[in-house]
N, C-alpha and C. Protein backbone atom coordinates (compact mmCIF):
# COMPACT_ATOMS: atom_id res chain seq x y z
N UNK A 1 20.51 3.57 93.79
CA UNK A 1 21.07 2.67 92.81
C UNK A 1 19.96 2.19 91.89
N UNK A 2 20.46 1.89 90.78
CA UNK A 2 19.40 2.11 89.48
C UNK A 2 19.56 0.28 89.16
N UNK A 3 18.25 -0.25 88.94
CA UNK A 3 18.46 -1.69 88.50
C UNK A 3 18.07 -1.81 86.85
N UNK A 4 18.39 -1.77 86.31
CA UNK A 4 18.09 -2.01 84.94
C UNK A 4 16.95 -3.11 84.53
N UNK A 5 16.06 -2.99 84.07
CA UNK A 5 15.26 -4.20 83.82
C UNK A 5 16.10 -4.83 82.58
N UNK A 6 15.70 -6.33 82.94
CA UNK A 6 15.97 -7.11 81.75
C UNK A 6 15.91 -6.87 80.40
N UNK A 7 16.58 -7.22 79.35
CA UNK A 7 16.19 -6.72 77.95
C UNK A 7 15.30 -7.73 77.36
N UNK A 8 14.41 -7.98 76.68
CA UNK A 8 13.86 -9.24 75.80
C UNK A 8 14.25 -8.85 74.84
N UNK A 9 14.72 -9.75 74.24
CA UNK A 9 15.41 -10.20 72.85
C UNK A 9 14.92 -10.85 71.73
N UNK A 10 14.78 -10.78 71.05
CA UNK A 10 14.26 -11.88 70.22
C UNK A 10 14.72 -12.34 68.97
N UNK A 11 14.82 -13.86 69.12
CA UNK A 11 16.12 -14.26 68.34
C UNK A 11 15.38 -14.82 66.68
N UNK A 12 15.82 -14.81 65.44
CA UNK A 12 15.22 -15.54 64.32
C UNK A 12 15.95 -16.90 64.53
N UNK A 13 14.96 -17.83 64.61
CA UNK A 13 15.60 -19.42 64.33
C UNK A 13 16.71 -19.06 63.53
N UNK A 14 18.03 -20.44 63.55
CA UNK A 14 18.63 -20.38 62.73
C UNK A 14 18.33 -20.99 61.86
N UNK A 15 19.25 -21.38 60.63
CA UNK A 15 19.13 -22.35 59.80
C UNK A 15 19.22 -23.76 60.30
N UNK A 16 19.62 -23.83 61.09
CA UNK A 16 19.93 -25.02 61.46
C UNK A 16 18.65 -25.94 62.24
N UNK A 17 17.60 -25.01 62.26
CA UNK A 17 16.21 -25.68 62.68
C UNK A 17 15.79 -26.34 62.35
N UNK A 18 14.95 -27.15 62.15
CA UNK A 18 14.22 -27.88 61.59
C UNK A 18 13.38 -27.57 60.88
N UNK A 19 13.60 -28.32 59.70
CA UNK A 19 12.80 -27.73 58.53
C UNK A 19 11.45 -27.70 58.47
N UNK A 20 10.75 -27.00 57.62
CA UNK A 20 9.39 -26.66 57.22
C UNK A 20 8.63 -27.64 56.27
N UNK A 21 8.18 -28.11 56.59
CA UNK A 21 7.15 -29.65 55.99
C UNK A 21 6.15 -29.36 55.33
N UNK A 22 6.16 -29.39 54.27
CA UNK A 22 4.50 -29.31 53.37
C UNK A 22 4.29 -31.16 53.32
N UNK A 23 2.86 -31.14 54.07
CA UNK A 23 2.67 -32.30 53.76
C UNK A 23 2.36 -33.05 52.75
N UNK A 24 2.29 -34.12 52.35
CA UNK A 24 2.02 -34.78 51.15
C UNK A 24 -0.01 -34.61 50.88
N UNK A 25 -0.68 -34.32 51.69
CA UNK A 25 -1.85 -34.33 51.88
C UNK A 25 -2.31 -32.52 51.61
N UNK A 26 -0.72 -31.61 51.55
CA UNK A 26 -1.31 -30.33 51.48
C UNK A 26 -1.02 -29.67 50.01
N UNK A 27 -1.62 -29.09 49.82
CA UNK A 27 -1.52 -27.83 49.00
C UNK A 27 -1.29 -26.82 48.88
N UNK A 28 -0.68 -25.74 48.73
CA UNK A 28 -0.58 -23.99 48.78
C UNK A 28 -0.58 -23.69 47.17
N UNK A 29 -1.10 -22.65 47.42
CA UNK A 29 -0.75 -22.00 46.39
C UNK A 29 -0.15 -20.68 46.64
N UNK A 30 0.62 -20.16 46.32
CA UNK A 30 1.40 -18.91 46.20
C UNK A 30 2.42 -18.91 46.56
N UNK A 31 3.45 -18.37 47.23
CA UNK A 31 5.11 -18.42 47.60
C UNK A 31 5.67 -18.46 48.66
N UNK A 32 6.59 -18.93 48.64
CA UNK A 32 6.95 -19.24 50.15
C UNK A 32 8.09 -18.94 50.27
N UNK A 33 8.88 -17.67 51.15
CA UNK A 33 10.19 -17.34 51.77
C UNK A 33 10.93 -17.60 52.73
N UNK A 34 11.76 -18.30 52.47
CA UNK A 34 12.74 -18.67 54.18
C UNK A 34 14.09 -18.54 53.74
N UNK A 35 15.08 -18.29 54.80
CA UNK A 35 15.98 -18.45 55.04
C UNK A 35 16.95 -20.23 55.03
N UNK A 36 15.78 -20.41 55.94
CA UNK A 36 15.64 -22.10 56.11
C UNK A 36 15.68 -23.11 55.16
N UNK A 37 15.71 -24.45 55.85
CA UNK A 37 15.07 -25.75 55.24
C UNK A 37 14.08 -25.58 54.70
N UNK A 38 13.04 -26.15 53.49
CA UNK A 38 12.00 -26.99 53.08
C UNK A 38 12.05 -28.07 52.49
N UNK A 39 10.89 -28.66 53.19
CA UNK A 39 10.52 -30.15 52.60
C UNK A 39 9.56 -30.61 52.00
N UNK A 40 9.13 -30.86 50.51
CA UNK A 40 7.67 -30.57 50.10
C UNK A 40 7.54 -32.02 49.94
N UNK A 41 6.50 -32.18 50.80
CA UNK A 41 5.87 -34.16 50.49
C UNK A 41 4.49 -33.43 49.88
N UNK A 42 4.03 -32.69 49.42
CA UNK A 42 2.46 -32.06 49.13
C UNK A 42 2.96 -31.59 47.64
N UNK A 43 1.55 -30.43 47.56
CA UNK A 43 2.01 -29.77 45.97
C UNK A 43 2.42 -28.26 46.13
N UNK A 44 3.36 -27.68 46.03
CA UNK A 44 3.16 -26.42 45.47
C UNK A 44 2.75 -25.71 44.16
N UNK A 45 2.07 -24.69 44.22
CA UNK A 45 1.80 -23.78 42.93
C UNK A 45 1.98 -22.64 43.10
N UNK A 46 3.81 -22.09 43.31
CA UNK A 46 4.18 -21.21 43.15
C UNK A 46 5.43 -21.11 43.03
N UNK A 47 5.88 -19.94 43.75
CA UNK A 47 7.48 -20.15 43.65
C UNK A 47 7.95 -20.41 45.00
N UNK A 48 9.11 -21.26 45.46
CA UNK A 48 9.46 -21.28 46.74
C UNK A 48 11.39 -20.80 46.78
N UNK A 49 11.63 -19.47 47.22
CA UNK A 49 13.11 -19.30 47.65
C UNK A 49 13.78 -19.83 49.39
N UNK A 50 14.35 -20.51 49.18
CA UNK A 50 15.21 -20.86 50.62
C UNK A 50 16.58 -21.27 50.55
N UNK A 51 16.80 -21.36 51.51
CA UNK A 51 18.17 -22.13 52.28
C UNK A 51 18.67 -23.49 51.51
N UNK A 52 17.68 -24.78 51.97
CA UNK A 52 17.88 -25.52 51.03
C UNK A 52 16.61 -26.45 50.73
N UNK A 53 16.08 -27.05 49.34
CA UNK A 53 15.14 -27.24 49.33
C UNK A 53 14.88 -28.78 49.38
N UNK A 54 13.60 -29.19 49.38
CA UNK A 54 13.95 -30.93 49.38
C UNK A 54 12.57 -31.26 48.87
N UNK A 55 12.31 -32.03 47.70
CA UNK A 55 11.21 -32.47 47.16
C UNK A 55 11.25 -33.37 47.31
N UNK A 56 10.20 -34.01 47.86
CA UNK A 56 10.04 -36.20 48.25
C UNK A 56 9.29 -36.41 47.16
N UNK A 57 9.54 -37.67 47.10
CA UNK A 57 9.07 -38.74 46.11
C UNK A 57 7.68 -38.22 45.57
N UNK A 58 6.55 -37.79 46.28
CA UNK A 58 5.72 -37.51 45.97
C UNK A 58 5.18 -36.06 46.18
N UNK A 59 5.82 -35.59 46.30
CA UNK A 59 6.37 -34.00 45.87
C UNK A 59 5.82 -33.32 44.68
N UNK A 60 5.28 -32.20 44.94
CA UNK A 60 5.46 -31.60 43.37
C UNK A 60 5.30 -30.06 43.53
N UNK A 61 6.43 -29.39 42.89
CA UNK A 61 6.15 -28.20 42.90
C UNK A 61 6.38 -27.33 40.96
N UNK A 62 5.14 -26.43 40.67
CA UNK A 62 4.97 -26.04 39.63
C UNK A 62 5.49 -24.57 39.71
N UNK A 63 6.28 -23.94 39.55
CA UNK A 63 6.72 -23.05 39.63
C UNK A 63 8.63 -22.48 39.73
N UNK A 64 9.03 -21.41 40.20
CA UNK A 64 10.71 -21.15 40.32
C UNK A 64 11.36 -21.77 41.83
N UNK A 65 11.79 -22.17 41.65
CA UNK A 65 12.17 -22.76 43.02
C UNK A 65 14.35 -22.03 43.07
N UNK A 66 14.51 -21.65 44.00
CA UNK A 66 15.32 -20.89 43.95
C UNK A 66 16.31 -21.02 45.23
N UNK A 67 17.51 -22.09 45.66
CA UNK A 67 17.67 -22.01 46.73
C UNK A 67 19.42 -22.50 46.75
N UNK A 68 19.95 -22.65 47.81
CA UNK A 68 21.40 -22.93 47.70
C UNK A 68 21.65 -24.09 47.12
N UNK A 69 21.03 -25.17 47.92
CA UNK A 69 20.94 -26.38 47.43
C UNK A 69 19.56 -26.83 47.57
N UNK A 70 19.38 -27.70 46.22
CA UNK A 70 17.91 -28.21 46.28
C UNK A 70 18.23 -29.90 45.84
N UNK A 71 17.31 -30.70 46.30
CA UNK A 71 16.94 -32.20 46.21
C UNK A 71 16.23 -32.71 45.90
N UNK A 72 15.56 -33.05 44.79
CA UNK A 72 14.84 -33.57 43.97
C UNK A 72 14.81 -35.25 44.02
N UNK A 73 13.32 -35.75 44.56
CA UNK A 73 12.84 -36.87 44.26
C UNK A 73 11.71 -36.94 43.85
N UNK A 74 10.76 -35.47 43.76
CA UNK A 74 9.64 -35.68 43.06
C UNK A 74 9.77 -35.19 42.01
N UNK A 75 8.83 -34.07 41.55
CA UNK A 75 8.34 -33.64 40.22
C UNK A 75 8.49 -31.45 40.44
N UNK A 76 9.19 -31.34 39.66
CA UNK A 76 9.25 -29.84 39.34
C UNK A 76 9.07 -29.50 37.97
N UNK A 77 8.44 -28.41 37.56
CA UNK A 77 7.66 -27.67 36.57
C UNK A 77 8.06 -26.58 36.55
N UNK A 78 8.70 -25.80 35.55
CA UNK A 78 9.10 -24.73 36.37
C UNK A 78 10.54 -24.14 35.91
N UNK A 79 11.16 -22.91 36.74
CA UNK A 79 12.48 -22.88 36.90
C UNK A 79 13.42 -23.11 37.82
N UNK A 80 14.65 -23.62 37.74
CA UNK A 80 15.52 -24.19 39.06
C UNK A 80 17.06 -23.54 39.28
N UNK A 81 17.48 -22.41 40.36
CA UNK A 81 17.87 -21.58 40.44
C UNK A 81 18.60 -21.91 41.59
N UNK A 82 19.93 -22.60 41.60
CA UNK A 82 20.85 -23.57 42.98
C UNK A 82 22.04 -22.85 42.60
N UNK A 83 22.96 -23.28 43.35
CA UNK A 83 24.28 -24.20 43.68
C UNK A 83 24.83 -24.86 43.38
N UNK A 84 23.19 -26.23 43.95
CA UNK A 84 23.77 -27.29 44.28
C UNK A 84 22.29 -28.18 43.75
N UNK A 85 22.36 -28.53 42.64
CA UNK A 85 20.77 -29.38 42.36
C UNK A 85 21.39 -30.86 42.17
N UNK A 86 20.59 -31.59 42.99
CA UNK A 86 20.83 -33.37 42.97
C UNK A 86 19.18 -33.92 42.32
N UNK A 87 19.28 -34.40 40.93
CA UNK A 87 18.50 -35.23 40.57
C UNK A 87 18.67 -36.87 40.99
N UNK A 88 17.24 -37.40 41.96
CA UNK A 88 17.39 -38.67 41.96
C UNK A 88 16.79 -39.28 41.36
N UNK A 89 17.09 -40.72 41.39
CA UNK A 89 16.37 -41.62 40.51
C UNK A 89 14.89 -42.03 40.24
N UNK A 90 14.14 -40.85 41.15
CA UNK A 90 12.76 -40.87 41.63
C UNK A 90 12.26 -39.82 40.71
N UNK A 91 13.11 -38.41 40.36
CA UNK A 91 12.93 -36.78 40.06
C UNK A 91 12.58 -36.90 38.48
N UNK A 92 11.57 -36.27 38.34
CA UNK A 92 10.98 -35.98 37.29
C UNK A 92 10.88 -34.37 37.09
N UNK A 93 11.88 -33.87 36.32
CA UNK A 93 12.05 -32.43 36.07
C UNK A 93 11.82 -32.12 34.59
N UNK A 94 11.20 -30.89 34.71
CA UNK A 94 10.73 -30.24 33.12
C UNK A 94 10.91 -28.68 33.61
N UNK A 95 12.17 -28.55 33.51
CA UNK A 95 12.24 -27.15 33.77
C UNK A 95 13.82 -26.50 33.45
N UNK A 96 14.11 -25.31 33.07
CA UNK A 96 15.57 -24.91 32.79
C UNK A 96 16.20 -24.85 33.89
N UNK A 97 17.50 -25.17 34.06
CA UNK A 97 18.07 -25.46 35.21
C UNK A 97 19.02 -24.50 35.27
N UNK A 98 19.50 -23.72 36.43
CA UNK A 98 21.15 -22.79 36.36
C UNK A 98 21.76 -23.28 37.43
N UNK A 99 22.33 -23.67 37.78
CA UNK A 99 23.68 -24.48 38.68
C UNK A 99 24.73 -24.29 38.55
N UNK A 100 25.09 -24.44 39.56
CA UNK A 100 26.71 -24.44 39.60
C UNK A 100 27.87 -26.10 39.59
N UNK A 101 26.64 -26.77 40.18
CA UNK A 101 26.80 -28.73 40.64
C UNK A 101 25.75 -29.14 40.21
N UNK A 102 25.88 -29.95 39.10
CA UNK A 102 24.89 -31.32 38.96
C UNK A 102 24.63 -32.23 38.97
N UNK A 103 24.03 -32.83 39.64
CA UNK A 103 24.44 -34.49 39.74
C UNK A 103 22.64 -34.78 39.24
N UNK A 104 22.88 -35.65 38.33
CA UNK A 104 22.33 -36.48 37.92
C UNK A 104 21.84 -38.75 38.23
N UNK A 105 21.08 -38.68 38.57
CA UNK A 105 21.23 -40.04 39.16
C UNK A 105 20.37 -40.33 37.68
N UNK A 106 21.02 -41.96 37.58
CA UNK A 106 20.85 -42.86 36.43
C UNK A 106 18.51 -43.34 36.89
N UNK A 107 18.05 -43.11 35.60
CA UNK A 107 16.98 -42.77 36.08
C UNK A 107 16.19 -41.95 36.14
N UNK A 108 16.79 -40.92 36.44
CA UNK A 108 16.07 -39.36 36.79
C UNK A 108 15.59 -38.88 35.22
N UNK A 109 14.39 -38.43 34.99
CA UNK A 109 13.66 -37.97 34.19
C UNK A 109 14.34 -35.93 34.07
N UNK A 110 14.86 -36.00 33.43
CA UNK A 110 15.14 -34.26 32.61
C UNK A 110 14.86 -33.69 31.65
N UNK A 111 14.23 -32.79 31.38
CA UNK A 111 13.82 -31.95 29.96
C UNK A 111 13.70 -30.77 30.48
N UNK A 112 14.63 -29.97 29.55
CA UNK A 112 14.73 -28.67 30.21
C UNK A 112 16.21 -28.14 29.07
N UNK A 113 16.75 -26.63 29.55
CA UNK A 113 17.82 -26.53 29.22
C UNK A 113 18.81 -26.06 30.79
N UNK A 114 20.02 -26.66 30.72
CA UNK A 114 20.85 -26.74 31.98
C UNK A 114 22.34 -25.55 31.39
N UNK A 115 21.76 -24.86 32.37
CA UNK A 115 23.31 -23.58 32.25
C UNK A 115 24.31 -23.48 33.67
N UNK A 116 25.30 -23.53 33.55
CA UNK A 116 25.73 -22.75 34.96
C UNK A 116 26.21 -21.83 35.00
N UNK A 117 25.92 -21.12 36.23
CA UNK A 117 25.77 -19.89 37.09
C UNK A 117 26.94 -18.98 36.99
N UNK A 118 27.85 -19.72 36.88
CA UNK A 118 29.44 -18.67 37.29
C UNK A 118 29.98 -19.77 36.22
N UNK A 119 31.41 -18.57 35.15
CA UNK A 119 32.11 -19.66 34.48
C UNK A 119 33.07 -20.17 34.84
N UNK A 120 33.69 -20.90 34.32
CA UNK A 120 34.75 -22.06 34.56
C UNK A 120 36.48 -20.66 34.96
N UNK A 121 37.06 -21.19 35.79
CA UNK A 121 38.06 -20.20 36.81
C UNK A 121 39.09 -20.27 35.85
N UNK A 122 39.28 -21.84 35.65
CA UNK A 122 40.47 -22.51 34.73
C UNK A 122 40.35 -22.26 33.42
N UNK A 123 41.18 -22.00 32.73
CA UNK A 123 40.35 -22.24 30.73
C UNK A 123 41.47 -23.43 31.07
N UNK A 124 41.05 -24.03 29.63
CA UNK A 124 42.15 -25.42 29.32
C UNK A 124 43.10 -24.69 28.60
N UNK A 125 44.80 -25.08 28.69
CA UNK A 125 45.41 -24.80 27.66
C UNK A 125 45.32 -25.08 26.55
N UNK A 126 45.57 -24.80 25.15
CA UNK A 126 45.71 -25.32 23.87
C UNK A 126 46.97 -25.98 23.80
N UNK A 127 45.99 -27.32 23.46
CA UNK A 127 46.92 -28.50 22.85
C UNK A 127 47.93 -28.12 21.47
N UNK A 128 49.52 -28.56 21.81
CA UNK A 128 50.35 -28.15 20.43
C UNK A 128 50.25 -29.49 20.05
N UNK A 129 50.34 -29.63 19.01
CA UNK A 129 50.07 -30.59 17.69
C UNK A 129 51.86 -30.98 17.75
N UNK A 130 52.31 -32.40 18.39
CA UNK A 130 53.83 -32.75 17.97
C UNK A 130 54.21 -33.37 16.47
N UNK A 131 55.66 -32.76 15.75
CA UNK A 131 55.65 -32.81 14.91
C UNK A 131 56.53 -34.33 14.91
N UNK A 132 56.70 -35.19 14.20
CA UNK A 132 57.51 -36.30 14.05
C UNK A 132 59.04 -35.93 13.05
């Protein structure tokens, strides 16, 4: 009789892990790929694609940032390539935006040009003009 050895497996975190922390004290330069969370309290100088992104207050990333949903309370430079982009009342953005959702908080610093991603499903009907 034949025993099979065990298989090892090896699994990729999910998304649901805990996210990836650039500290406020760090720096990178060049790009960063995940599937995942990020959280930039530091600077980036490049491009970062993920899952979903999250810039703190003292945050800054110079470059394309590219992700499902991203969160803005620091500073981006750059291009911004979502979903789902939330400017807060902290976010200082200078960059063209493509979205699909924008929320804007009263506050938030923008310069840029803002497009979205996919067009509108609905058209409006045309209004008839009533005659008296």
């Amino acid at each position: 009789m034949d025993v099979a050895a065990p298989r090892k497996t090896t699994q990729r975190p999910s998304a649901a892990s805990a996210p990836s922390i650039i500290a406020r004290d760090l720096v990178i330069t060049g790009d960063i790929k995940t599937e995942g969370e990020v959280q930039i309290d530091g600077r980036l100088e490049g491009n970062i694609t993920a899952g979903t992104v999250t810039v703190g207050e003292q945050g800054a990333v110079n470059g394309k940032v590219a992700a499902s949903t991203i969160h803005i309370r620091g500073k981006i430079s750059g291009h911004i390539d979502a979903n789902i982009v939330e400017l807060a009342e902290t976010a200082n953005v200078q960059a063209d935006i493509k979205q699909d959702q924008l929320v804007i908080a009263n506050g938030a610093f923008f310069d840029g040009k803002c497009s979205r991603k996919s067009s509108a499903t609905a058209k409006a009907a045309p209004v008839k003009a009533k005659t008296a």
